[in-house]
C-alpha atoms as a PDB file:
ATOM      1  CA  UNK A   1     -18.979 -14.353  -8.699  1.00  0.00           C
ATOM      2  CA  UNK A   2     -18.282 -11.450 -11.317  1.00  0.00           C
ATOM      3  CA  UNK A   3     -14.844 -10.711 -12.132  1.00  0.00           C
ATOM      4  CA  UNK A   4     -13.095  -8.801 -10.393  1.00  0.00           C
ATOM      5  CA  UNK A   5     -11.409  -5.163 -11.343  1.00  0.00           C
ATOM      6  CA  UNK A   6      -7.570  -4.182 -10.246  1.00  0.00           C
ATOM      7  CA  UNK A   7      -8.377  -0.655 -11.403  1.00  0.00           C
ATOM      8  CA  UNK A   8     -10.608  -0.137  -8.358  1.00  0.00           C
ATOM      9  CA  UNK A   9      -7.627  -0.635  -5.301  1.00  0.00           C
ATOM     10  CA  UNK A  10      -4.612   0.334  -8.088  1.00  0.00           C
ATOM     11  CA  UNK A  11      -6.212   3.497  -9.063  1.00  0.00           C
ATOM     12  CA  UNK A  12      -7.553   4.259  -5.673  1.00  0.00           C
ATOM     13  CA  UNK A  13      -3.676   3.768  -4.663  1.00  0.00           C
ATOM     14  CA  UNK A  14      -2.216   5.524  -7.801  1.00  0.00           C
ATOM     15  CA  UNK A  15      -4.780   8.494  -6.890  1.00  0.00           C
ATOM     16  CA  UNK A  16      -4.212   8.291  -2.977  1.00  0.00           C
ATOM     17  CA  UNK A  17      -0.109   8.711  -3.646  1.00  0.00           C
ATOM     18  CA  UNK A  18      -0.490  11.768  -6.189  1.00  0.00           C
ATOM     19  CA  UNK A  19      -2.731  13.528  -4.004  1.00  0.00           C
ATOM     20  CA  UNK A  20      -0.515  13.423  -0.915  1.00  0.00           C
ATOM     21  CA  UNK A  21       2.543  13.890  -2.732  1.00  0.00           C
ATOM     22  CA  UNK A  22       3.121  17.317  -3.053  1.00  0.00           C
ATOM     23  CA  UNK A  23       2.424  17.666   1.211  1.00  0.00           C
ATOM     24  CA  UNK A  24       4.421  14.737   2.246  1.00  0.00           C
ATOM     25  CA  UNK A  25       6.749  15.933   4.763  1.00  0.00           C
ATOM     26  CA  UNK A  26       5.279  18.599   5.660  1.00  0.00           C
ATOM     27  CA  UNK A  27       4.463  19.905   9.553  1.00  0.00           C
ATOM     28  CA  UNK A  28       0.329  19.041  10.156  1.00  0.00           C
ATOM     29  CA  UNK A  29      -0.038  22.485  11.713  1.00  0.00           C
ATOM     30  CA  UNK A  30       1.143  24.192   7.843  1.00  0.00           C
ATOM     31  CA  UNK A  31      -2.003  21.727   6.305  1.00  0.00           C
ATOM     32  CA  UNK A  32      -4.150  22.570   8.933  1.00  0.00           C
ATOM     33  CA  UNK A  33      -3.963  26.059   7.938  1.00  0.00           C
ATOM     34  CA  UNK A  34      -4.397  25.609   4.187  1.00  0.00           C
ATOM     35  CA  UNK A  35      -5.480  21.851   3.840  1.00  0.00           C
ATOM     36  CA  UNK A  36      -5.610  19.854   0.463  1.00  0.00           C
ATOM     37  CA  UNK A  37      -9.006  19.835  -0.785  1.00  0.00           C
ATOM     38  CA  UNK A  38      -8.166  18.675  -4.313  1.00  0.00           C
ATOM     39  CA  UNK A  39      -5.354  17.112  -6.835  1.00  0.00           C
ATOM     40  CA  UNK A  40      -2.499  19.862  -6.375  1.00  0.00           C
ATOM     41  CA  UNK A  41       1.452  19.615  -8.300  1.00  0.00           C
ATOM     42  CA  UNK A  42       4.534  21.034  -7.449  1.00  0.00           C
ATOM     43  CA  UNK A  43       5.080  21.261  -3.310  1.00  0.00           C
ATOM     44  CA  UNK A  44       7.689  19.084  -2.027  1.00  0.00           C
ATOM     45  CA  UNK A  45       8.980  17.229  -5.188  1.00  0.00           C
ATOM     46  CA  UNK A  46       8.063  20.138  -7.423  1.00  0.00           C
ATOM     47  CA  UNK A  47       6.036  17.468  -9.416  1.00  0.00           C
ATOM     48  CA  UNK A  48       3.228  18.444 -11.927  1.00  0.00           C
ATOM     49  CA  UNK A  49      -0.229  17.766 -10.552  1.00  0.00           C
ATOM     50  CA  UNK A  50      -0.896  13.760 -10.950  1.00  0.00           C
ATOM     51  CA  UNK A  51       2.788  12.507 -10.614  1.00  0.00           C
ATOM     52  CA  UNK A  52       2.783   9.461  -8.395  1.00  0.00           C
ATOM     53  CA  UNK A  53       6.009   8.385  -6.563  1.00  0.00           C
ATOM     54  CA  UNK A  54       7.662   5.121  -5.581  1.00  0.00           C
ATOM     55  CA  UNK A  55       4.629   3.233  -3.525  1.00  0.00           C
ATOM     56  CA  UNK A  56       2.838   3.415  -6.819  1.00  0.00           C
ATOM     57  CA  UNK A  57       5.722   2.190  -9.375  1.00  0.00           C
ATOM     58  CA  UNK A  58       6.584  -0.552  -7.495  1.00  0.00           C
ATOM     59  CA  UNK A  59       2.975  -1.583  -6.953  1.00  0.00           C
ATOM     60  CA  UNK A  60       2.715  -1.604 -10.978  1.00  0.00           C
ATOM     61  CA  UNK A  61       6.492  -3.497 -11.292  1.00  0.00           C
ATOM     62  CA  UNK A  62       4.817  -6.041  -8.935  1.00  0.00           C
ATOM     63  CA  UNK A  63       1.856  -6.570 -10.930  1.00  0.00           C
ATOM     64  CA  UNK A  64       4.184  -6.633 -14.165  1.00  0.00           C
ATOM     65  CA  UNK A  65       5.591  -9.920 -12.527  1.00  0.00           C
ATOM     66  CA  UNK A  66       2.737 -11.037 -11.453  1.00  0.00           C
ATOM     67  CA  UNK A  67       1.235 -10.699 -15.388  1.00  0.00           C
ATOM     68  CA  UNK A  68       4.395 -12.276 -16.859  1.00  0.00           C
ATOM     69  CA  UNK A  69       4.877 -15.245 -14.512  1.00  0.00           C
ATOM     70  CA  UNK A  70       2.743 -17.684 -13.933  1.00  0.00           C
ATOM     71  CA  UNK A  71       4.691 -18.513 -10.565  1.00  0.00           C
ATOM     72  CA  UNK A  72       5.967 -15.684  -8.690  1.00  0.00           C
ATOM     73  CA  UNK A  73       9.554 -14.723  -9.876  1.00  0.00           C
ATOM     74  CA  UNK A  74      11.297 -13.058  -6.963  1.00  0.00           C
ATOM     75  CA  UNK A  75      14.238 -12.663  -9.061  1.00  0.00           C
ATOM     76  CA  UNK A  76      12.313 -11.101 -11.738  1.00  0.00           C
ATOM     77  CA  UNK A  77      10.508  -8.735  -8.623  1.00  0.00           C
ATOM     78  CA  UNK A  78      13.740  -7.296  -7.825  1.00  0.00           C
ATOM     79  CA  UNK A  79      15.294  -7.043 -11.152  1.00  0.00           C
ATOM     80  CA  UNK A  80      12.028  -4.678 -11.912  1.00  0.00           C
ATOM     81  CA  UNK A  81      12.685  -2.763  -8.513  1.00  0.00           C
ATOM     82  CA  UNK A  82      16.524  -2.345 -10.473  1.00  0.00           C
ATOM     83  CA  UNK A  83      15.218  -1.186 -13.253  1.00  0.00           C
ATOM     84  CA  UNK A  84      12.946   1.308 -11.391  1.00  0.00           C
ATOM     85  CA  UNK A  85      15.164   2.746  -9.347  1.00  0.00           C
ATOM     86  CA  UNK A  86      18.211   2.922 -11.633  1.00  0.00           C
ATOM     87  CA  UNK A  87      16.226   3.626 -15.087  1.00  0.00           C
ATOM     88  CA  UNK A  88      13.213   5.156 -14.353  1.00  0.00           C
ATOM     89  CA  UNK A  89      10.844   1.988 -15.303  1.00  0.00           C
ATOM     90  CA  UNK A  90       7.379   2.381 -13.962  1.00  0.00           C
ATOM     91  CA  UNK A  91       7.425   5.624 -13.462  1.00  0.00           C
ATOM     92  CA  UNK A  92       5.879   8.890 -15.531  1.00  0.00           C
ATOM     93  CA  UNK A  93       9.079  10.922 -16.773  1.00  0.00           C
ATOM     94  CA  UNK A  94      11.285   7.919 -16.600  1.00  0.00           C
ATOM     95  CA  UNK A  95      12.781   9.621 -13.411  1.00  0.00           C
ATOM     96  CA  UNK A  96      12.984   7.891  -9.967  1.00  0.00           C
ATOM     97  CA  UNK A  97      12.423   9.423  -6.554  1.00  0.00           C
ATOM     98  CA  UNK A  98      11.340   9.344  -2.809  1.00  0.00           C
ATOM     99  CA  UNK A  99      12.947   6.021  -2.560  1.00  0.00           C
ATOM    100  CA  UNK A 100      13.463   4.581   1.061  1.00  0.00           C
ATOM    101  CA  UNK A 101      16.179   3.775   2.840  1.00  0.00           C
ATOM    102  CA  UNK A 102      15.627   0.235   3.206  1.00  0.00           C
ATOM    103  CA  UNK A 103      14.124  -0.630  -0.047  1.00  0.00           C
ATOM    104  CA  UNK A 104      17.732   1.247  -1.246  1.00  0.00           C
ATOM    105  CA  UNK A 105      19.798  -0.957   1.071  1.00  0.00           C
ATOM    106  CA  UNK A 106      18.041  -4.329  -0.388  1.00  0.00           C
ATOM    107  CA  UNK A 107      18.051  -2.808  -4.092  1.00  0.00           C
ATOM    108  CA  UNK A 108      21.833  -2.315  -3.164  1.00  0.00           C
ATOM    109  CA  UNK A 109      22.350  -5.786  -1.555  1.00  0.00           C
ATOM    110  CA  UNK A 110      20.774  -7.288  -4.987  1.00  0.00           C
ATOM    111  CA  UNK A 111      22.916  -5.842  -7.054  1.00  0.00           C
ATOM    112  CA  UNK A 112      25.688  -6.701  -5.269  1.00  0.00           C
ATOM    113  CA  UNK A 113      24.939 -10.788  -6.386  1.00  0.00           C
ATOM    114  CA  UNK A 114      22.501 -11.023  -2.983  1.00  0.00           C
ATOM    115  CA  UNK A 115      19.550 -13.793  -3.468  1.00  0.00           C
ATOM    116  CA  UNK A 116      16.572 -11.983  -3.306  1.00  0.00           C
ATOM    117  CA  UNK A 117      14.880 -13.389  -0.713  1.00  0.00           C
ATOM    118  CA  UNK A 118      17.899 -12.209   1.545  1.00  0.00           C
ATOM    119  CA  UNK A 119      17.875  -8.908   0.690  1.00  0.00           C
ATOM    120  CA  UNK A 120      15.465  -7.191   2.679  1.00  0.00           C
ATOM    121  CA  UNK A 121      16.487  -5.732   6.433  1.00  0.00           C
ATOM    122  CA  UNK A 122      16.178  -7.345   9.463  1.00  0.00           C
ATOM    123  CA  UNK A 123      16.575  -5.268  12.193  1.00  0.00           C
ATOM    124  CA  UNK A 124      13.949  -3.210  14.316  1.00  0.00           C
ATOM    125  CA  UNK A 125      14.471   0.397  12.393  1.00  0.00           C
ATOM    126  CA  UNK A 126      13.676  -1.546   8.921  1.00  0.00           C
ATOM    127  CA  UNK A 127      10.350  -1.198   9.884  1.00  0.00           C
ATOM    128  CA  UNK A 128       9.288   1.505   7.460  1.00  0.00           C
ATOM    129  CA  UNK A 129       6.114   1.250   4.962  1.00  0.00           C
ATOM    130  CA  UNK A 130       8.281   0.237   1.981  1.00  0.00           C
ATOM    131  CA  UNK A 131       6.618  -3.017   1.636  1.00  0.00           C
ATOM    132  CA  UNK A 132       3.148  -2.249   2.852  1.00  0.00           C
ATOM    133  CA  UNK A 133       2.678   0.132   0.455  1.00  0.00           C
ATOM    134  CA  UNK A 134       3.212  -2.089  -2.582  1.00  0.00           C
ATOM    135  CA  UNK A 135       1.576  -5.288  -1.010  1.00  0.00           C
ATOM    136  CA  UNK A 136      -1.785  -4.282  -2.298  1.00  0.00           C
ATOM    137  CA  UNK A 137      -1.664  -6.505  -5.937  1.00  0.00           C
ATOM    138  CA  UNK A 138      -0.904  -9.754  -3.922  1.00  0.00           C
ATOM    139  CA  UNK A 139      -4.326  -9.516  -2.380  1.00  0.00           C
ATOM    140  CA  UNK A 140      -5.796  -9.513  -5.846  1.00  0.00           C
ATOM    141  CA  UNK A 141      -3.587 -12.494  -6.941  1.00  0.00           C
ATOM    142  CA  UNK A 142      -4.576 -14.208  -3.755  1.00  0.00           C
ATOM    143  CA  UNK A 143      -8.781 -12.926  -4.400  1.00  0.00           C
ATOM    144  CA  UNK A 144     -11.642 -12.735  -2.774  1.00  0.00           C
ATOM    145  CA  UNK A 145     -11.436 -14.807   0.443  1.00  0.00           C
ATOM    146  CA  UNK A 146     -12.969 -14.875   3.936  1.00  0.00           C
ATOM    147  CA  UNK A 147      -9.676 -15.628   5.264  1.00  0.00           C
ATOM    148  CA  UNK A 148      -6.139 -16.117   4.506  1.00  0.00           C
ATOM    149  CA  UNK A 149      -4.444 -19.380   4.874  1.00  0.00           C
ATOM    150  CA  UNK A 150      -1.153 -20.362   5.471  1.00  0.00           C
ATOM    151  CA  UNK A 151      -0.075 -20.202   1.377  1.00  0.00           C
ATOM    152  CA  UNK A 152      -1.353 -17.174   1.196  1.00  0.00           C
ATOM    153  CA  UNK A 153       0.588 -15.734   4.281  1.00  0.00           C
ATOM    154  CA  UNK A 154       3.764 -17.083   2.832  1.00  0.00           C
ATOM    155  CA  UNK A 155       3.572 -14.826  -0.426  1.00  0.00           C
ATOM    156  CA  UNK A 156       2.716 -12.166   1.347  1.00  0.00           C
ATOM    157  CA  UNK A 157       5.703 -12.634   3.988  1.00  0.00           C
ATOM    158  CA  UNK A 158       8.074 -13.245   0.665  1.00  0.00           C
ATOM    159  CA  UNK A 159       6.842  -9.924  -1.374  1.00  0.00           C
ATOM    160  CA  UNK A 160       7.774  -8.030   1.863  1.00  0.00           C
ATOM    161  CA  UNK A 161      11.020  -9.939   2.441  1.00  0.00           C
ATOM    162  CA  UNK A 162      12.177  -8.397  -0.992  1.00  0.00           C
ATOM    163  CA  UNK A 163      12.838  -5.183   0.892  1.00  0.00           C
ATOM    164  CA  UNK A 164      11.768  -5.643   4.776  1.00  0.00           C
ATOM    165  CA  UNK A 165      12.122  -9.093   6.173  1.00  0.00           C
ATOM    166  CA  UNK A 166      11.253  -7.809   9.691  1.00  0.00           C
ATOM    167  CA  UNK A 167       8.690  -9.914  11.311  1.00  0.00           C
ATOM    168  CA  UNK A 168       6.480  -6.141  12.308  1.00  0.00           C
ATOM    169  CA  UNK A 169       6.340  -5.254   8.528  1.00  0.00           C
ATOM    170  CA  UNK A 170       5.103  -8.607   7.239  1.00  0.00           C
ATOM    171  CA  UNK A 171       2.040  -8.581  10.186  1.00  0.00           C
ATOM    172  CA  UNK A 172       1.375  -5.213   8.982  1.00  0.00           C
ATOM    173  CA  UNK A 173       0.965  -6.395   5.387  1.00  0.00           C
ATOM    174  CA  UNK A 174      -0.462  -9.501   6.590  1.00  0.00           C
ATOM    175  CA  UNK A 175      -3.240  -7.426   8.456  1.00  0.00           C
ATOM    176  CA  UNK A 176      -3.553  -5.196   5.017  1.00  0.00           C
ATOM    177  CA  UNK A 177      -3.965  -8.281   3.277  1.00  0.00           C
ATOM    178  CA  UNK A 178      -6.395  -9.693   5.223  1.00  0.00           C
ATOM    179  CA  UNK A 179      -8.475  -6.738   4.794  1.00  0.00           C
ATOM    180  CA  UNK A 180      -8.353  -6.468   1.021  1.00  0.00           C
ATOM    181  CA  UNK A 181      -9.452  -9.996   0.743  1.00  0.00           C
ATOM    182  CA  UNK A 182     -12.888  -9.402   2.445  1.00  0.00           C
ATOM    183  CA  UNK A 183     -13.482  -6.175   0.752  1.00  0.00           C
ATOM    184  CA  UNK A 184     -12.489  -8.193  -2.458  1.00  0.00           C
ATOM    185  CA  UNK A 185     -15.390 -10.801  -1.210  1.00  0.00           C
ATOM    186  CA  UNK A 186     -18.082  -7.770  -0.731  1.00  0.00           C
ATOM    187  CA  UNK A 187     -18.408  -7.259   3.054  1.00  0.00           C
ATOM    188  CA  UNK A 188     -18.912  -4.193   4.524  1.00  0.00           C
ATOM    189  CA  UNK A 189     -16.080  -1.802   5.079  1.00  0.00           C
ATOM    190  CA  UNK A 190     -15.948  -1.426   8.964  1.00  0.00           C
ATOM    191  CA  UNK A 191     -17.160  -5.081   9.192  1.00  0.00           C
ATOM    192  CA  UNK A 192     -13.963  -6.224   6.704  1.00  0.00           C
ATOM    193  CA  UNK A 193     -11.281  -3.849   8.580  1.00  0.00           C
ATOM    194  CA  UNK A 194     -12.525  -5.262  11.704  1.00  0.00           C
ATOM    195  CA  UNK A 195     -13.061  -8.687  10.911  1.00  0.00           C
ATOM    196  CA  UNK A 196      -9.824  -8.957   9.139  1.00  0.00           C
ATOM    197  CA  UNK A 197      -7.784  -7.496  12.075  1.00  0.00           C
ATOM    198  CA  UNK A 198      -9.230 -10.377  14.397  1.00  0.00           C
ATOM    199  CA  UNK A 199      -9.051 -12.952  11.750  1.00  0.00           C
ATOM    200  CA  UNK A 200      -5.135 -11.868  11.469  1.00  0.00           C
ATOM    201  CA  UNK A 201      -4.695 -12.257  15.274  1.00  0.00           C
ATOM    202  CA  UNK A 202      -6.233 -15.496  15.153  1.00  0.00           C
ATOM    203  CA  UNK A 203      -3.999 -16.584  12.561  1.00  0.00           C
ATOM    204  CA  UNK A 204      -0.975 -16.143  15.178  1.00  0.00           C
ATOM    205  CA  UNK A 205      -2.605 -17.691  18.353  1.00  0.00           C
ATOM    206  CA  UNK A 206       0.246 -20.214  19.103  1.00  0.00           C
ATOM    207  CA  UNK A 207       2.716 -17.830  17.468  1.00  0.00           C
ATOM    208  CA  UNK A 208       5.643 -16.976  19.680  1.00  0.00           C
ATOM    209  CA  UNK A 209       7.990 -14.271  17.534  1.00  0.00           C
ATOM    210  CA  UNK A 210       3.911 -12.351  17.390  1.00  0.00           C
ATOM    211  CA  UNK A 211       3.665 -12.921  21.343  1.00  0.00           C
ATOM    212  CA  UNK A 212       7.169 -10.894  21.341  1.00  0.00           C
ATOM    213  CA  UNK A 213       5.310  -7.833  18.419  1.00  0.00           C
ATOM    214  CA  UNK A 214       1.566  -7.923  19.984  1.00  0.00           C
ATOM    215  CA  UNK A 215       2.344  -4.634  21.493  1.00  0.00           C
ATOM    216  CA  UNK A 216       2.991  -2.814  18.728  1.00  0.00           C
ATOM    217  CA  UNK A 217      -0.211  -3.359  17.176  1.00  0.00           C
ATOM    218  CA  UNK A 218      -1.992  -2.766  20.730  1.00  0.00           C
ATOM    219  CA  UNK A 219      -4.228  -0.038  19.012  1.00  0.00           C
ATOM    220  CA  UNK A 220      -4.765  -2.170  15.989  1.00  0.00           C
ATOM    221  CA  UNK A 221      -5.767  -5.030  18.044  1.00  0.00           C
ATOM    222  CA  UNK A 222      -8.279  -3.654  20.476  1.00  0.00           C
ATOM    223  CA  UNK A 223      -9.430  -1.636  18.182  1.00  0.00           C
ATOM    224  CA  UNK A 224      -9.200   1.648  19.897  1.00  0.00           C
ATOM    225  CA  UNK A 225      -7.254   2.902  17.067  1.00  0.00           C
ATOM    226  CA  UNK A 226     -10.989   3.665  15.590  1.00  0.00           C
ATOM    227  CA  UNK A 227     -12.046   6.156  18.129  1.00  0.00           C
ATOM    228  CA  UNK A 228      -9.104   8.166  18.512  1.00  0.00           C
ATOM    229  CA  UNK A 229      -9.055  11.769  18.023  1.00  0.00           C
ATOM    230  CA  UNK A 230      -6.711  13.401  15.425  1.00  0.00           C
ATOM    231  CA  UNK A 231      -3.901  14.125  17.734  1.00  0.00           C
ATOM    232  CA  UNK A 232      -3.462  10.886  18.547  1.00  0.00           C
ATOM    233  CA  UNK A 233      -3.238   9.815  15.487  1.00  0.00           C
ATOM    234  CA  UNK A 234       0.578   9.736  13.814  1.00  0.00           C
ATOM    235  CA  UNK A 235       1.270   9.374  10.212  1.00  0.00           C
ATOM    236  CA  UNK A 236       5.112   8.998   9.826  1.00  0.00           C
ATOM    237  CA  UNK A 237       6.779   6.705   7.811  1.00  0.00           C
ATOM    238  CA  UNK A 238       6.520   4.118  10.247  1.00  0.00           C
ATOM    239  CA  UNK A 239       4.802   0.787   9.307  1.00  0.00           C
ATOM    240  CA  UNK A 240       2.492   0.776  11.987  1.00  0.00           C
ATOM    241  CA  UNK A 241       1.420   4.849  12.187  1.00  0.00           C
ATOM    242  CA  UNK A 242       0.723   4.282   8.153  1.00  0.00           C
ATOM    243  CA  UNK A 243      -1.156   1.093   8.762  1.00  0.00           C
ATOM    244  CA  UNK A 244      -2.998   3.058  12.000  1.00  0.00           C
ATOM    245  CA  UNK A 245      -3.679   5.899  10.178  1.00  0.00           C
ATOM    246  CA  UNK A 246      -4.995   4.413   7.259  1.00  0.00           C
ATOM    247  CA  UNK A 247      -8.024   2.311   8.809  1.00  0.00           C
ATOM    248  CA  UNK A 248      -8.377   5.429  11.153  1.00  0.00           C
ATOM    249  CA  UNK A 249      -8.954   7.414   8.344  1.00  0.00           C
ATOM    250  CA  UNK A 250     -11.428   4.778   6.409  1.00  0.00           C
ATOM    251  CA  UNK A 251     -13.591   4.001   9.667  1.00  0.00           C
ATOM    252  CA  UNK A 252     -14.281   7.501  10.207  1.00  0.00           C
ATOM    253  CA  UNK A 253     -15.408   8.466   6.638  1.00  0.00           C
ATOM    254  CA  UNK A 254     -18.234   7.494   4.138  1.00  0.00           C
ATOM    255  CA  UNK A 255     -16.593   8.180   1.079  1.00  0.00           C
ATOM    256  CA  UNK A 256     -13.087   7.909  -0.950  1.00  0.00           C
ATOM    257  CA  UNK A 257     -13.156  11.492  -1.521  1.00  0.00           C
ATOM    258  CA  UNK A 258     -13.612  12.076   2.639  1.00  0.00           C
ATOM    259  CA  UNK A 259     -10.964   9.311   3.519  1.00  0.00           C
ATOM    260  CA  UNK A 260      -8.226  10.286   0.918  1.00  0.00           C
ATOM    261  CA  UNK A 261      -8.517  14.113   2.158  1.00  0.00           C
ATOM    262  CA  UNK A 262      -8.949  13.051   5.778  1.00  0.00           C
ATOM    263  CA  UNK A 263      -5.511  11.143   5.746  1.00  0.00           C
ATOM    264  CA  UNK A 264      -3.127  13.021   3.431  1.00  0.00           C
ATOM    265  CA  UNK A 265      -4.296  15.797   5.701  1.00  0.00           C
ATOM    266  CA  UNK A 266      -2.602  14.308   8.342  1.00  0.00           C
ATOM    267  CA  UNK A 267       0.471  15.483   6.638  1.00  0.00           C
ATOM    268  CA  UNK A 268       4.175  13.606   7.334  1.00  0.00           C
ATOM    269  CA  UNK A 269       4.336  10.571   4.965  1.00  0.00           C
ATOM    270  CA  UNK A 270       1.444  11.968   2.836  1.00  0.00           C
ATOM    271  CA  UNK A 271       1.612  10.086  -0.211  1.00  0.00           C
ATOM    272  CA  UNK A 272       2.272   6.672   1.208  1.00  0.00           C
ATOM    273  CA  UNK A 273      -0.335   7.253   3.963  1.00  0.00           C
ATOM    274  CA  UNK A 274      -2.395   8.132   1.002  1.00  0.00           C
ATOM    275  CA  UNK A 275      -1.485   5.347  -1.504  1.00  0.00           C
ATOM    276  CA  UNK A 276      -2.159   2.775   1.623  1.00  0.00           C
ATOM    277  CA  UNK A 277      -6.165   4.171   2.266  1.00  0.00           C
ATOM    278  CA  UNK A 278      -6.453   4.853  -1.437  1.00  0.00           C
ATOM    279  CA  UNK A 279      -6.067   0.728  -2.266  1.00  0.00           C
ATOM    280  CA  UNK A 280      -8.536  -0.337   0.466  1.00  0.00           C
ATOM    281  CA  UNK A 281     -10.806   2.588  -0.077  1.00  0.00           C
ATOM    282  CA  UNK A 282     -10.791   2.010  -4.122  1.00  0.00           C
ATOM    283  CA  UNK A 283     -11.548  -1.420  -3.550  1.00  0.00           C
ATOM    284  CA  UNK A 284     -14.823  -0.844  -1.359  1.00  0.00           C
ATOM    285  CA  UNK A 285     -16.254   2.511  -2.906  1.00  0.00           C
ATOM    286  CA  UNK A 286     -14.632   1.111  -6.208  1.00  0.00           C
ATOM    287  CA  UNK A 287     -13.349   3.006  -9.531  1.00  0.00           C
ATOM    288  CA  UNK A 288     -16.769   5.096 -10.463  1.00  0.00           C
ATOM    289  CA  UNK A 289     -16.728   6.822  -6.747  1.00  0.00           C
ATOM    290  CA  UNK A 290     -12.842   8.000  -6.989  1.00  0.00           C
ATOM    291  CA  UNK A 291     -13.499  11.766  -8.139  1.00  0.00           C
ATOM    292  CA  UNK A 292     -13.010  12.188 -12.071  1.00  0.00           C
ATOM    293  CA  UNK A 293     -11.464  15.110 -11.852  1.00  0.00           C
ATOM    294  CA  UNK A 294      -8.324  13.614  -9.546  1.00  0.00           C
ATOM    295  CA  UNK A 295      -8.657  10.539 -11.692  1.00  0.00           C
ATOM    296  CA  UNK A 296      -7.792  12.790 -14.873  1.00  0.00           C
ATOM    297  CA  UNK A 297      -4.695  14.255 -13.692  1.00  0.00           C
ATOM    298  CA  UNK A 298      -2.778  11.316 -13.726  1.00  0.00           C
ATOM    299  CA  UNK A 299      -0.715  11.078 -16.186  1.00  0.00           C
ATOM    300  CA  UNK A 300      -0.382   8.109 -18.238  1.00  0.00           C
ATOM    301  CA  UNK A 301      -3.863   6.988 -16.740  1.00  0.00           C
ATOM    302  CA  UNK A 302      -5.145   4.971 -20.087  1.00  0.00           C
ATOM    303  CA  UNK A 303      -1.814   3.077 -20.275  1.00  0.00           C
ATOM    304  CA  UNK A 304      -2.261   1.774 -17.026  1.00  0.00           C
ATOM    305  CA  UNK A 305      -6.159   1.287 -17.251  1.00  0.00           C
ATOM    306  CA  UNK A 306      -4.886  -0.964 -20.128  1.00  0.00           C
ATOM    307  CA  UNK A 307      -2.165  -2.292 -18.343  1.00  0.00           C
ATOM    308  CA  UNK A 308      -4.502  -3.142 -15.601  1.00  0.00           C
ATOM    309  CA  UNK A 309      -6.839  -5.213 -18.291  1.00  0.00           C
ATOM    310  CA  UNK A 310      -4.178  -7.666 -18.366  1.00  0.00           C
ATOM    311  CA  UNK A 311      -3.453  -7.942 -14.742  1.00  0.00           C
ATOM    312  CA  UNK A 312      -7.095  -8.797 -14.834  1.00  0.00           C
ATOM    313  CA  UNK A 313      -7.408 -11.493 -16.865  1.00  0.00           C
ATOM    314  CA  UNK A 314      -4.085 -13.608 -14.858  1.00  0.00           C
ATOM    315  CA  UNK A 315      -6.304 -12.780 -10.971  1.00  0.00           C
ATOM    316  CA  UNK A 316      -9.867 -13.670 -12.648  1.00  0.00           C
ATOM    317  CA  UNK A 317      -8.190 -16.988 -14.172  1.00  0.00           C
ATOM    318  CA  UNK A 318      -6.821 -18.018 -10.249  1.00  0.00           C
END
């Protein structure tokens, strides 16, 4: 099998957040009245054209770990979440922003002396896409698979523990996961998304505490999510209308270019929404398909193509 290439799902994330970032919170009526078509700056976070936010430096201070321990460090995880959010690490002007609510809380809580696997929250409104949207480079650690095994679910449930230990958030990235892993091993798109959601449920057949979430990923599950119309589509910041609205958006597309418009069109959490179909999108249409012109606006791109060289040669060597 020939090696395999971060820059395709971290660029296609990278990409996916700057281009949604300068619409993210805004009402879908205002974009469907003057949609993005291209890479645009300023808007929200009056950000120059290419700035990524938080989903994409903490998906590079996870890979940073991952590149500098052999055996994930979940000590050294959060202290590079610390040094993102109080120094600017990871980031393009050494500034941080757009940070969460809960990732603050278990930032907070680790700081205060907390173990790190205790940090993240708990309860039924931690449920945001704070972990889902960094998730992406333990799929590459894990690699190409058909599916996930029980190891493999247990980093992923740990990387999302840093900052939401809720059982919804660590299906969700378990389901994300799964998907990456089959696109990793070449299938189809539509035939990995799908696939990997019914390999996921099969993974939790006997499993009470899912019994108790099924619900919430009713559209996920029975697929129906993939013939809705627009309107019924929601992209909050909600782990489960991100995770919806990003396969929505990649089953009803044939390109990146199409699916990264398509979703951070959807307006709302934009650049998360964006950063989430950008990794699974990059990954199938890979690096050459992800429009120069986007790819050229972001700034600081060589350093992390370089960056992502190393991260390389630690997944090809598992």
């Amino acid at each position: 099998m020939k090696n395999i290439e971060s820059k395709d799902g971290i660029m296609g994330l990278i990409v996916g957040d700057a281009l949604g970032l300068p619409v993210s919170f805004l009402e879908r009526e205002e974009l469907n009245n003057s949609p993005v078509k291209t890479m645009i700056g300023y808007g929200t976070y009056n950000k120059e054209p290419g700035t990524f936010s938080d989903d994409s430096s903490l998906s590079l201070a996870t890979i940073d770990s991952f590149i500098n321990y052999p055996k994930i460090d979940y000590d050294d995880l959060m202290e590079r979440f610390r040094k993102w959010h109080d120094n600017g690490e990871y980031t393009q002007d050494k500034i941080s922003f757009d940070i969460g609510n809960t990732t603050l809380e278990s930032i907070e809580k680790y700081k205060d002396g907390e173990k790190p696997l205790n940090c993240g929250g708990k309860g039924e409104r931690d449920n945001g896409n704070g972990s889902l949207m960094r998730i992406l480079p333990v799929a590459y650690l894990i690699g190409p698979k058909e599916k996930l095994e029980k190891d493999d679910v247990d980093k992923i449930y740990k990387i999302s523990s840093l900052t939401h230990d809720h059982i919804r958030s660590k299906i969700a990235c378990h389901i994300y996961c799964q998907i990456a892993v089959k696109l990793l091993n070449n299938m189809e798109l539509n035939k990995a998304i799908s696939e990997g959601i019914d390999d996921t449920i099969n993974y939790y057949k006997d499993n009470k505490e899912f019994l108790k979430e099924k619900e919430n990923f009713k559209r996920i599950i029975n697929k129906s999510i993939f013939n809705k119309e627009v309107n019924d589509i929601k992209s909050s910041g909600y782990v489960i209308d991100t995770l919806e609205a990003s396969i929505w958006s990649l089953v009803t597309t044939k390109s990146y270019k199409e699916a990264l418009l398509k979703c951070v069109n959807l307006a709302d959490d934009a650049d998360t929404i964006g950063a989430v179909t950008g990794g699974l999108a990059g990954i199938y249409y890979g690096y050459s398909k992800i429009p120069k012109e986007w790819l050229n606006t972001i700034k600081g791109k060589d350093k992390i193509l370089n960056f992502l060289k190393k991260f390389d040669k630690i997944i090809n060597k598992n």
